[in-house]
C-alpha atoms as a PDB file:
ATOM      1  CA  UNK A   1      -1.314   6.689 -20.203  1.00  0.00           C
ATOM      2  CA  UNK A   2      -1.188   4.347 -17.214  1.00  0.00           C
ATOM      3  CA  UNK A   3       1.699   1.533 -17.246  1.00  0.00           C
ATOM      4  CA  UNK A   4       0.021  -1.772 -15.539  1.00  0.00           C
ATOM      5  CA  UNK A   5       1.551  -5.031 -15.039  1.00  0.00           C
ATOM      6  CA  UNK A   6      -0.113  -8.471 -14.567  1.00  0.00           C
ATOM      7  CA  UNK A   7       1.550 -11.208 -13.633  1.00  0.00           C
ATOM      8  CA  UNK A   8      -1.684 -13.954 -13.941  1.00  0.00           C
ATOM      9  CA  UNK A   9      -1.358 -17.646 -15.341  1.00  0.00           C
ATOM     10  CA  UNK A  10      -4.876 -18.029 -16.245  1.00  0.00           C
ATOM     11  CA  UNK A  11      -5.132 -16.615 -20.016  1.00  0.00           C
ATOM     12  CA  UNK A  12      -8.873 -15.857 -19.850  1.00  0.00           C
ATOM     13  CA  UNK A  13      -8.509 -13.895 -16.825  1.00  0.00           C
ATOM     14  CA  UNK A  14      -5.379 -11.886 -17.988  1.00  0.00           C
ATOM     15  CA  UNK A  15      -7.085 -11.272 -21.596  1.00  0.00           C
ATOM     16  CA  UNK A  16     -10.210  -9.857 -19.373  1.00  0.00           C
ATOM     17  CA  UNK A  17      -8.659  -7.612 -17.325  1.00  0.00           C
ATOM     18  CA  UNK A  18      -6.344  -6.597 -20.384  1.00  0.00           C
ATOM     19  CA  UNK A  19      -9.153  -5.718 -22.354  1.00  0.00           C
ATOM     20  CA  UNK A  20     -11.222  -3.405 -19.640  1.00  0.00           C
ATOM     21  CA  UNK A  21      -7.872  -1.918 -18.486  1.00  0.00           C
ATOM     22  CA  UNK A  22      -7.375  -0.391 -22.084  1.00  0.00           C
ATOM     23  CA  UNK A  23     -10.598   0.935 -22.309  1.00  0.00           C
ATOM     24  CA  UNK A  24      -9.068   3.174 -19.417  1.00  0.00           C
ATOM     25  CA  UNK A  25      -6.530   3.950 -21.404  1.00  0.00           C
ATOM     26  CA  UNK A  26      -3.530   1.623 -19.914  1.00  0.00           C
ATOM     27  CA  UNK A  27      -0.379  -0.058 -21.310  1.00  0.00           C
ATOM     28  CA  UNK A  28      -0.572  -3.748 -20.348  1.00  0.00           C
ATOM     29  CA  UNK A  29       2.367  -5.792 -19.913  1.00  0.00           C
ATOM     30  CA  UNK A  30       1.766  -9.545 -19.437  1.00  0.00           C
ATOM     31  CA  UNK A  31       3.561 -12.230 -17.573  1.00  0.00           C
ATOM     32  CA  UNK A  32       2.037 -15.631 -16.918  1.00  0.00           C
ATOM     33  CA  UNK A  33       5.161 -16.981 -15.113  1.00  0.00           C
ATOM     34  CA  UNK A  34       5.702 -15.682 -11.409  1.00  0.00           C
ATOM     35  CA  UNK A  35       9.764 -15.456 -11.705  1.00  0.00           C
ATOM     36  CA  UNK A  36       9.595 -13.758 -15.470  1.00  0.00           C
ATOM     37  CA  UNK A  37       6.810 -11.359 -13.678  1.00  0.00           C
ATOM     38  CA  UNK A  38       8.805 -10.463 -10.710  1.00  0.00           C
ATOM     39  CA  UNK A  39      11.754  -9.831 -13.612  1.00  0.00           C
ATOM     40  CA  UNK A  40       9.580  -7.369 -15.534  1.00  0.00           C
ATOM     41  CA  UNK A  41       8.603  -5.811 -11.915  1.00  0.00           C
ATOM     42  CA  UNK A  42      11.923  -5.005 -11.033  1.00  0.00           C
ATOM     43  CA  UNK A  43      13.243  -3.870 -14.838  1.00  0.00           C
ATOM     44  CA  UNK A  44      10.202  -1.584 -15.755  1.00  0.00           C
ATOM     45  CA  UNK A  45       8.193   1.340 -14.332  1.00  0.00           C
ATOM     46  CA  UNK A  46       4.780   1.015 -14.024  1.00  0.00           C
ATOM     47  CA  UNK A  47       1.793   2.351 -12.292  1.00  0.00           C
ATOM     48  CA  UNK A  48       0.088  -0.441 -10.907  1.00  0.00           C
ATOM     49  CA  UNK A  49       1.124  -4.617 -10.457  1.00  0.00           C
ATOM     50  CA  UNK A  50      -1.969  -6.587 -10.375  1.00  0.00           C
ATOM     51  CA  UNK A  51      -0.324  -9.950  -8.924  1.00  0.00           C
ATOM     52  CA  UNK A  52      -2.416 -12.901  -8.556  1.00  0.00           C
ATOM     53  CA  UNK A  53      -0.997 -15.322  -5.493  1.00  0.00           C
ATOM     54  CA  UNK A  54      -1.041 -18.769  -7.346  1.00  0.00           C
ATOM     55  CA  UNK A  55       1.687 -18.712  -9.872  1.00  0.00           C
ATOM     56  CA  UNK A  56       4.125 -21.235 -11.477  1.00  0.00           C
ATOM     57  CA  UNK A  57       7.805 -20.474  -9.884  1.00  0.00           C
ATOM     58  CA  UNK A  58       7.166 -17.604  -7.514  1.00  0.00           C
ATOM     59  CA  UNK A  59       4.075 -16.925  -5.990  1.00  0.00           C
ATOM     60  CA  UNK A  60       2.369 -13.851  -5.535  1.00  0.00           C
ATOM     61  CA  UNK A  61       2.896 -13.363  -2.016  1.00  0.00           C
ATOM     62  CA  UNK A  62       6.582 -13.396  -2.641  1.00  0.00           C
ATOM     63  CA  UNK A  63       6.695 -11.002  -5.192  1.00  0.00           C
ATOM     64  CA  UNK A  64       5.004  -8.594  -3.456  1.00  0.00           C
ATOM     65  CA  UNK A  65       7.496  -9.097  -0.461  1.00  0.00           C
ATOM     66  CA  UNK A  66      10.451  -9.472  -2.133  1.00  0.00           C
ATOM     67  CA  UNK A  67       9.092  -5.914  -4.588  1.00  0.00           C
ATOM     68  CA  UNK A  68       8.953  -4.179  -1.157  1.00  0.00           C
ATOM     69  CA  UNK A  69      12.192  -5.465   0.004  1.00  0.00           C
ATOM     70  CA  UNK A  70      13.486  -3.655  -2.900  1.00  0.00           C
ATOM     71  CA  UNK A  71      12.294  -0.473  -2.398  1.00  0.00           C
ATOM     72  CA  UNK A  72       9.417  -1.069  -4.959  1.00  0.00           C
ATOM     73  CA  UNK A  73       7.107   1.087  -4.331  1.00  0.00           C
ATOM     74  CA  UNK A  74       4.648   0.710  -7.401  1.00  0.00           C
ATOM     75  CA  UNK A  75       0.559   0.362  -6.039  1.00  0.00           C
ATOM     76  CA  UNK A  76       0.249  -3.793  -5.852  1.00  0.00           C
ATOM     77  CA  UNK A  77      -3.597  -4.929  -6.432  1.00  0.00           C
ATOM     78  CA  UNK A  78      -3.721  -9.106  -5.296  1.00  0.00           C
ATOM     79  CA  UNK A  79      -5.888 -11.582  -6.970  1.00  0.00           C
ATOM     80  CA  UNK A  80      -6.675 -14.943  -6.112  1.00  0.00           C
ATOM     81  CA  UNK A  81      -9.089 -17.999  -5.761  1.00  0.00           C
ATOM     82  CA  UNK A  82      -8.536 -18.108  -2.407  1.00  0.00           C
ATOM     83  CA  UNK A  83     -10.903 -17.524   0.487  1.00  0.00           C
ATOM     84  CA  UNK A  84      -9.236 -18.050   3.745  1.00  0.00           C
ATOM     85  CA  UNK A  85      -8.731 -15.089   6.008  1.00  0.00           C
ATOM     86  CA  UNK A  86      -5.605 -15.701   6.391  1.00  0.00           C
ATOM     87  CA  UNK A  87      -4.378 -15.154   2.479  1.00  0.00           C
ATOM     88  CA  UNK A  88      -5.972 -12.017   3.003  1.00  0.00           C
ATOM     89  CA  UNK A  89      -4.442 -10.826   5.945  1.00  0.00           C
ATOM     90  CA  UNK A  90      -0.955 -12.179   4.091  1.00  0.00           C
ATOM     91  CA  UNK A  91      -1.876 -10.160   1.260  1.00  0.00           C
ATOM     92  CA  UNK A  92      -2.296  -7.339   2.483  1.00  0.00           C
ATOM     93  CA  UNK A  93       0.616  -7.208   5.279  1.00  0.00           C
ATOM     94  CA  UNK A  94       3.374  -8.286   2.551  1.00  0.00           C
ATOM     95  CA  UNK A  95       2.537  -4.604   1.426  1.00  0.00           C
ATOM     96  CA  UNK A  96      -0.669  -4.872  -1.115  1.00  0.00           C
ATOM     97  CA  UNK A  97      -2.632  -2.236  -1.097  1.00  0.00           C
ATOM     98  CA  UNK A  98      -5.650  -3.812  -2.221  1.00  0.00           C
ATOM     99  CA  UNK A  99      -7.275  -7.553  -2.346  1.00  0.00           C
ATOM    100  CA  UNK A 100      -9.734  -8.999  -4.627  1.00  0.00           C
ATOM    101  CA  UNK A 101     -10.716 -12.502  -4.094  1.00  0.00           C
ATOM    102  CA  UNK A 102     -12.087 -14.522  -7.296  1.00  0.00           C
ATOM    103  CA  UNK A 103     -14.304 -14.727  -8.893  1.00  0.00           C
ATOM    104  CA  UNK A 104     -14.907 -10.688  -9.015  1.00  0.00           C
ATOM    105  CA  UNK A 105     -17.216  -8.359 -11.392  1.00  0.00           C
ATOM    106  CA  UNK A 106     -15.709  -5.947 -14.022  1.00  0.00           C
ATOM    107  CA  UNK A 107     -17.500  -3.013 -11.963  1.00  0.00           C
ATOM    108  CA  UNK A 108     -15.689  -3.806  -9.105  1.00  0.00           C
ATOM    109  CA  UNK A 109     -12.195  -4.387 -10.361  1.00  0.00           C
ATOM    110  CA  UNK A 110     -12.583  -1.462 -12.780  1.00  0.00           C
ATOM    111  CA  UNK A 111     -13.199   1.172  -9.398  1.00  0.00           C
ATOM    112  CA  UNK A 112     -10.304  -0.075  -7.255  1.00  0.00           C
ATOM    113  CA  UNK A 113      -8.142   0.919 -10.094  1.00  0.00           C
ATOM    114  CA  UNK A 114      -9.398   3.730 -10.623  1.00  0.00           C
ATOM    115  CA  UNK A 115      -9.909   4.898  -6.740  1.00  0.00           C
ATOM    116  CA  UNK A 116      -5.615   3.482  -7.102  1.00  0.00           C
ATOM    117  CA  UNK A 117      -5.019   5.539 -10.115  1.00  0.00           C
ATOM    118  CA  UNK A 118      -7.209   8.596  -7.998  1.00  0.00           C
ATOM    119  CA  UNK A 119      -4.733   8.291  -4.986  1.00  0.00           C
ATOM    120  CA  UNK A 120      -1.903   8.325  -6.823  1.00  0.00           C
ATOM    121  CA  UNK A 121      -2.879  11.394  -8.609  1.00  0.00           C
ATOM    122  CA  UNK A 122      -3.515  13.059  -5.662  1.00  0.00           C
ATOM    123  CA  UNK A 123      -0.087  12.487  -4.526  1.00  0.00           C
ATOM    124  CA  UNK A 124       1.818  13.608  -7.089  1.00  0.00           C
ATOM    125  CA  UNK A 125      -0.279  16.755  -7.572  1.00  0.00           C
ATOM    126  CA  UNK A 126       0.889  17.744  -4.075  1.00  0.00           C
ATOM    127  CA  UNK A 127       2.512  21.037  -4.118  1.00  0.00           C
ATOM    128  CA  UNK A 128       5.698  21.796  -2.803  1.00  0.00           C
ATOM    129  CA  UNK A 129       4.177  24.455  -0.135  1.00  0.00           C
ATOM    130  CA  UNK A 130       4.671  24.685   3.422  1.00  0.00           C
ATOM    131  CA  UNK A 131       1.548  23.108   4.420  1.00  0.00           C
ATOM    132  CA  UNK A 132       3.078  19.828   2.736  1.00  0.00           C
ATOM    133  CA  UNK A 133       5.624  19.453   5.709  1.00  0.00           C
ATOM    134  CA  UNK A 134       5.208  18.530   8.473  1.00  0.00           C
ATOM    135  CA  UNK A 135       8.417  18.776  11.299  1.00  0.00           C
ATOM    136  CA  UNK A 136       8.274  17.183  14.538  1.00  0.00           C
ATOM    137  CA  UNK A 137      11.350  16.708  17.086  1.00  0.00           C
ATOM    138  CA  UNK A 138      13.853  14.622  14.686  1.00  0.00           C
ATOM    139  CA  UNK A 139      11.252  13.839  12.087  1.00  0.00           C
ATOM    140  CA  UNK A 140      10.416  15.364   9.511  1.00  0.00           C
ATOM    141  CA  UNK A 141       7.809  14.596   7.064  1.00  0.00           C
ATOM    142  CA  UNK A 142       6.768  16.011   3.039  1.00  0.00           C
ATOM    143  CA  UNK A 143       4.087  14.910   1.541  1.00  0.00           C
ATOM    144  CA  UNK A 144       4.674  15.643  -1.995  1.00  0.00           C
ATOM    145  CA  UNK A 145       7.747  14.428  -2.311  1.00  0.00           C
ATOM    146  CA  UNK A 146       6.764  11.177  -0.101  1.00  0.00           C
ATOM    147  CA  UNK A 147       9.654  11.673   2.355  1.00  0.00           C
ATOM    148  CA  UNK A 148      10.277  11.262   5.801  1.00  0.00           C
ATOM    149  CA  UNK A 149      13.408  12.114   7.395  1.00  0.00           C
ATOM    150  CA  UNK A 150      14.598  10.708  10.964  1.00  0.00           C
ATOM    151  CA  UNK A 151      17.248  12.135  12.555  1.00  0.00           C
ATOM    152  CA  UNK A 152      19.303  13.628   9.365  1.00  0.00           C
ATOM    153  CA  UNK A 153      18.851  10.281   7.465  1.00  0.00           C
ATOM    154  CA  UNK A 154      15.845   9.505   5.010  1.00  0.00           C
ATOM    155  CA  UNK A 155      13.541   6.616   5.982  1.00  0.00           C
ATOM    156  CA  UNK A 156      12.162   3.807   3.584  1.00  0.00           C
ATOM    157  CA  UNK A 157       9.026   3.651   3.869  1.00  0.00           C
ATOM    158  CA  UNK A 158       6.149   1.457   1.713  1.00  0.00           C
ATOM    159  CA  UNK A 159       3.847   3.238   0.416  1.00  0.00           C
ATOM    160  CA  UNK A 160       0.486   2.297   2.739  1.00  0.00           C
ATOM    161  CA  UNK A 161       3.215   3.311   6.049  1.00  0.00           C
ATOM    162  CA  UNK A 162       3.407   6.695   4.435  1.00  0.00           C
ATOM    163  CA  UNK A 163      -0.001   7.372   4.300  1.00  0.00           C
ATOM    164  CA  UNK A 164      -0.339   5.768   7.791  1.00  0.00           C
ATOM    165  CA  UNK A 165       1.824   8.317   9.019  1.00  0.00           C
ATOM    166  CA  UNK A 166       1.461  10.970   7.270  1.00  0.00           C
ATOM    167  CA  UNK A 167      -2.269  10.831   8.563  1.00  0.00           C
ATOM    168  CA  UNK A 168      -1.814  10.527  11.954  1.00  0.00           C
ATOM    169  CA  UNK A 169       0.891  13.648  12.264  1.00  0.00           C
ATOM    170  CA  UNK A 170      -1.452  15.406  10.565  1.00  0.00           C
ATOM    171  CA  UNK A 171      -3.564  15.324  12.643  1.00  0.00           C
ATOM    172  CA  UNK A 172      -1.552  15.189  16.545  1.00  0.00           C
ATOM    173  CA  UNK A 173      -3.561  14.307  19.322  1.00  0.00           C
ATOM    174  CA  UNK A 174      -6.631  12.592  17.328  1.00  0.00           C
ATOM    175  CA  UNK A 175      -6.990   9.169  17.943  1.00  0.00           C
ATOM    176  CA  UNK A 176      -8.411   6.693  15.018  1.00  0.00           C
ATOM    177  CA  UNK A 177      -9.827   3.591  15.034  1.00  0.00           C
ATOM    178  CA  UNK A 178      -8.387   0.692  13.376  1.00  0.00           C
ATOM    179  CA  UNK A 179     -11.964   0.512  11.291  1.00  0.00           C
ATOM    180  CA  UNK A 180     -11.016   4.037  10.114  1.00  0.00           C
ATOM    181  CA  UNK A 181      -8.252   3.829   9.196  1.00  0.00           C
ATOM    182  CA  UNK A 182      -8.557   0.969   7.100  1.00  0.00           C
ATOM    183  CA  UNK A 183     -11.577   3.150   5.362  1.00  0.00           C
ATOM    184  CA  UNK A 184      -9.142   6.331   4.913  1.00  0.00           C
ATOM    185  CA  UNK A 185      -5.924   4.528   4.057  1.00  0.00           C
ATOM    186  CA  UNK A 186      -6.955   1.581   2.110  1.00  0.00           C
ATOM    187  CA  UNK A 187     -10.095   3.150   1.167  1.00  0.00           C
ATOM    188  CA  UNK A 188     -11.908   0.290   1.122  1.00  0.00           C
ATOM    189  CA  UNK A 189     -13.762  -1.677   4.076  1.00  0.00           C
ATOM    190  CA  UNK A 190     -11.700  -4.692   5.100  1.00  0.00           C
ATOM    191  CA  UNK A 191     -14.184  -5.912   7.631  1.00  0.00           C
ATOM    192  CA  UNK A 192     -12.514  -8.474   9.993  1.00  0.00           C
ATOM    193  CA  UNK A 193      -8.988  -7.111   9.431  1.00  0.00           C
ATOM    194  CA  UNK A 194      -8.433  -4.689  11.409  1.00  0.00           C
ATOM    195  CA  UNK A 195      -5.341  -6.573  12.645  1.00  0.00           C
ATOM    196  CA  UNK A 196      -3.618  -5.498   9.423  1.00  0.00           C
ATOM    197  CA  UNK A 197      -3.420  -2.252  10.539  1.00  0.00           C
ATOM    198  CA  UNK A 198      -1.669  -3.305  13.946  1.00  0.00           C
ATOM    199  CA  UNK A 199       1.170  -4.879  11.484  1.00  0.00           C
ATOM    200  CA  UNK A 200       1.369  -2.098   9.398  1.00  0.00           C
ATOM    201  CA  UNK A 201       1.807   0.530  12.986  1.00  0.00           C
ATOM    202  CA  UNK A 202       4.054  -2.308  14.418  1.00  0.00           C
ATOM    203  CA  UNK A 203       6.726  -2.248  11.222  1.00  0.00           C
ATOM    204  CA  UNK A 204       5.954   1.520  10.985  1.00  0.00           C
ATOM    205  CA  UNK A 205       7.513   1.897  14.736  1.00  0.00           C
ATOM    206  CA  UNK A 206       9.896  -0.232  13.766  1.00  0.00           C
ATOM    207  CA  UNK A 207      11.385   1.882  11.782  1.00  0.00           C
ATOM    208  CA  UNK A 208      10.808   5.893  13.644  1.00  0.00           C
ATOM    209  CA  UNK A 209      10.644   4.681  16.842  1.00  0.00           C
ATOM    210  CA  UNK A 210      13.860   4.573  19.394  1.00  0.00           C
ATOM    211  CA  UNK A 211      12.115   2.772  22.254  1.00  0.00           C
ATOM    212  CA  UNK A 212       9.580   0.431  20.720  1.00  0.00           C
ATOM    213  CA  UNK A 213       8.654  -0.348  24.414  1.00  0.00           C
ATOM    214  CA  UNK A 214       7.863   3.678  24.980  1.00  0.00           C
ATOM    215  CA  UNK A 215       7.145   5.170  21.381  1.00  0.00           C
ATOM    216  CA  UNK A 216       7.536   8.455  20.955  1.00  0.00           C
ATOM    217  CA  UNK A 217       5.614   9.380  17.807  1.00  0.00           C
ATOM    218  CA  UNK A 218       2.704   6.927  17.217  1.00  0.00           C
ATOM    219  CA  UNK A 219       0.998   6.137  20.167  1.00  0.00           C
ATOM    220  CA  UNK A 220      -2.171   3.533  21.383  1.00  0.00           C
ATOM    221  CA  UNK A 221      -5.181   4.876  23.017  1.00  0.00           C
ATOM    222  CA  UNK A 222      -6.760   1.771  24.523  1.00  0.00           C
ATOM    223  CA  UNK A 223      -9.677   0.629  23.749  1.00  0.00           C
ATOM    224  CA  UNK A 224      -9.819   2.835  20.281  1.00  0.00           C
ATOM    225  CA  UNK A 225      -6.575   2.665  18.527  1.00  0.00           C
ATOM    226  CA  UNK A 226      -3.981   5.018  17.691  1.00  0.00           C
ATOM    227  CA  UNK A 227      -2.613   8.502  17.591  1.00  0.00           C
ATOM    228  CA  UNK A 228       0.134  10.823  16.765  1.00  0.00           C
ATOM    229  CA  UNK A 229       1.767  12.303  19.972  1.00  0.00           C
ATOM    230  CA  UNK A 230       0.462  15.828  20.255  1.00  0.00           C
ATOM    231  CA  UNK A 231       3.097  16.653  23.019  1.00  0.00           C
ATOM    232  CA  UNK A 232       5.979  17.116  20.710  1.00  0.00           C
ATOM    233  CA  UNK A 233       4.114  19.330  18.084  1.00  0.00           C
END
């Protein structure tokens, strides 16, 4: 059984999305307060956080960052009434991994969490083989246990960097569009924000690269968009 979290403040939507999310077999917790849901975040386990971004006390955007900042790593799904590209692009670059804008269909909500409950599965079914781990000069990288290693010390990475990475080493030397990579990664089609994925690479270098100036591991092929460095394979 799945352990989900919402932290809404509108009771019809959170008694919706309670009732379709135990008809796939989920534990709902409840919060319609954005501090008391950010609480429960950081005290319990769960699967997936469904956050929406207009709460009283904390919004949603801040949970999400300040969830990340804490090594959080649970799937986050954002809800709002919002429109504007830009709380989309802010949803999804505070370390969401998916967006749905209100008002939404059942159908709709109830396949991104499943495709979310599918990925995770996916991961943790990983073996432990060989083929999991990938080793480059001073990084190393294992998918089933989710961890990277730079230079002797373990990197913190969100979850939607991980894949990022772990998807362009393996596969050195292929470059990916941004449009694909939302499609693969995110695995849904986030027409227009393709600029997402630029924030997600930038933080990503941020954190393997020595020389953010000349990186090493992740690199841009112009005009298309980005690639793992098939020299140091």
């Amino acid at each position: 059984m799945k352990k989900v979290l919402i932290v809404e403040d509108d009771k019809n939507i959170l008694e919706l999305l309670e009732i379709h999310l135990k008809d796939l077999y989920c534990e709902v917790t409840m919060q319609e307060n954005g501090r008391l849901g950010y609480e429960t975040a950081l005290s319990e386990t769960f699967d997936l956080i469904i956050l929406d971004i207009n709460l009283p006390e904390k919004d949603g955007l801040d949970i999400c960052r300040d969830l990340r900042a804490n090594k959080i790593k649970t799937p986050i799904m954002m809800l709002t009434a919002r429109t504007e590209e830009i709380d989309k692009i802010l949803g999804l670059e505070t370390g969401a991994d998916d967006y749905l804008t209100k008002p939404f269909s059942v159908r709709e909500f109830i396949a991104r969490v499943k495709a979310i409950f599918r990925r995770m599965e996916m991961s943790s079914s990983s073996s432990d083989e060989e083929d999991d781990k990938l080793e480059f000069e001073g990084l190393k990288i294992e998918k089933s246990k989710r961890k990277v290693i730079k230079s002797g010390e373990r990197l913190e990475l969100t979850p939607k960097e991980f894949d990022l990475l772990y998807l362009l080493a393996s596969n050195p030397g292929k470059s990916y569009t941004r449009e694909r990579l939302l499609s693969i990664v995110w695995g849904y089609e986030f027409n227009g924000y393709e600029h997402t994925v630029n924030s997600h690479v930038n933080r990503l270098r941020a954190k393997i690269e020595e020389d953010l100036n000349n990186p090493k591991y992740i690199l841009t092929t112009w005009g298309i968009g980005y690639r793992f460095n098939d020299e140091i394979v």
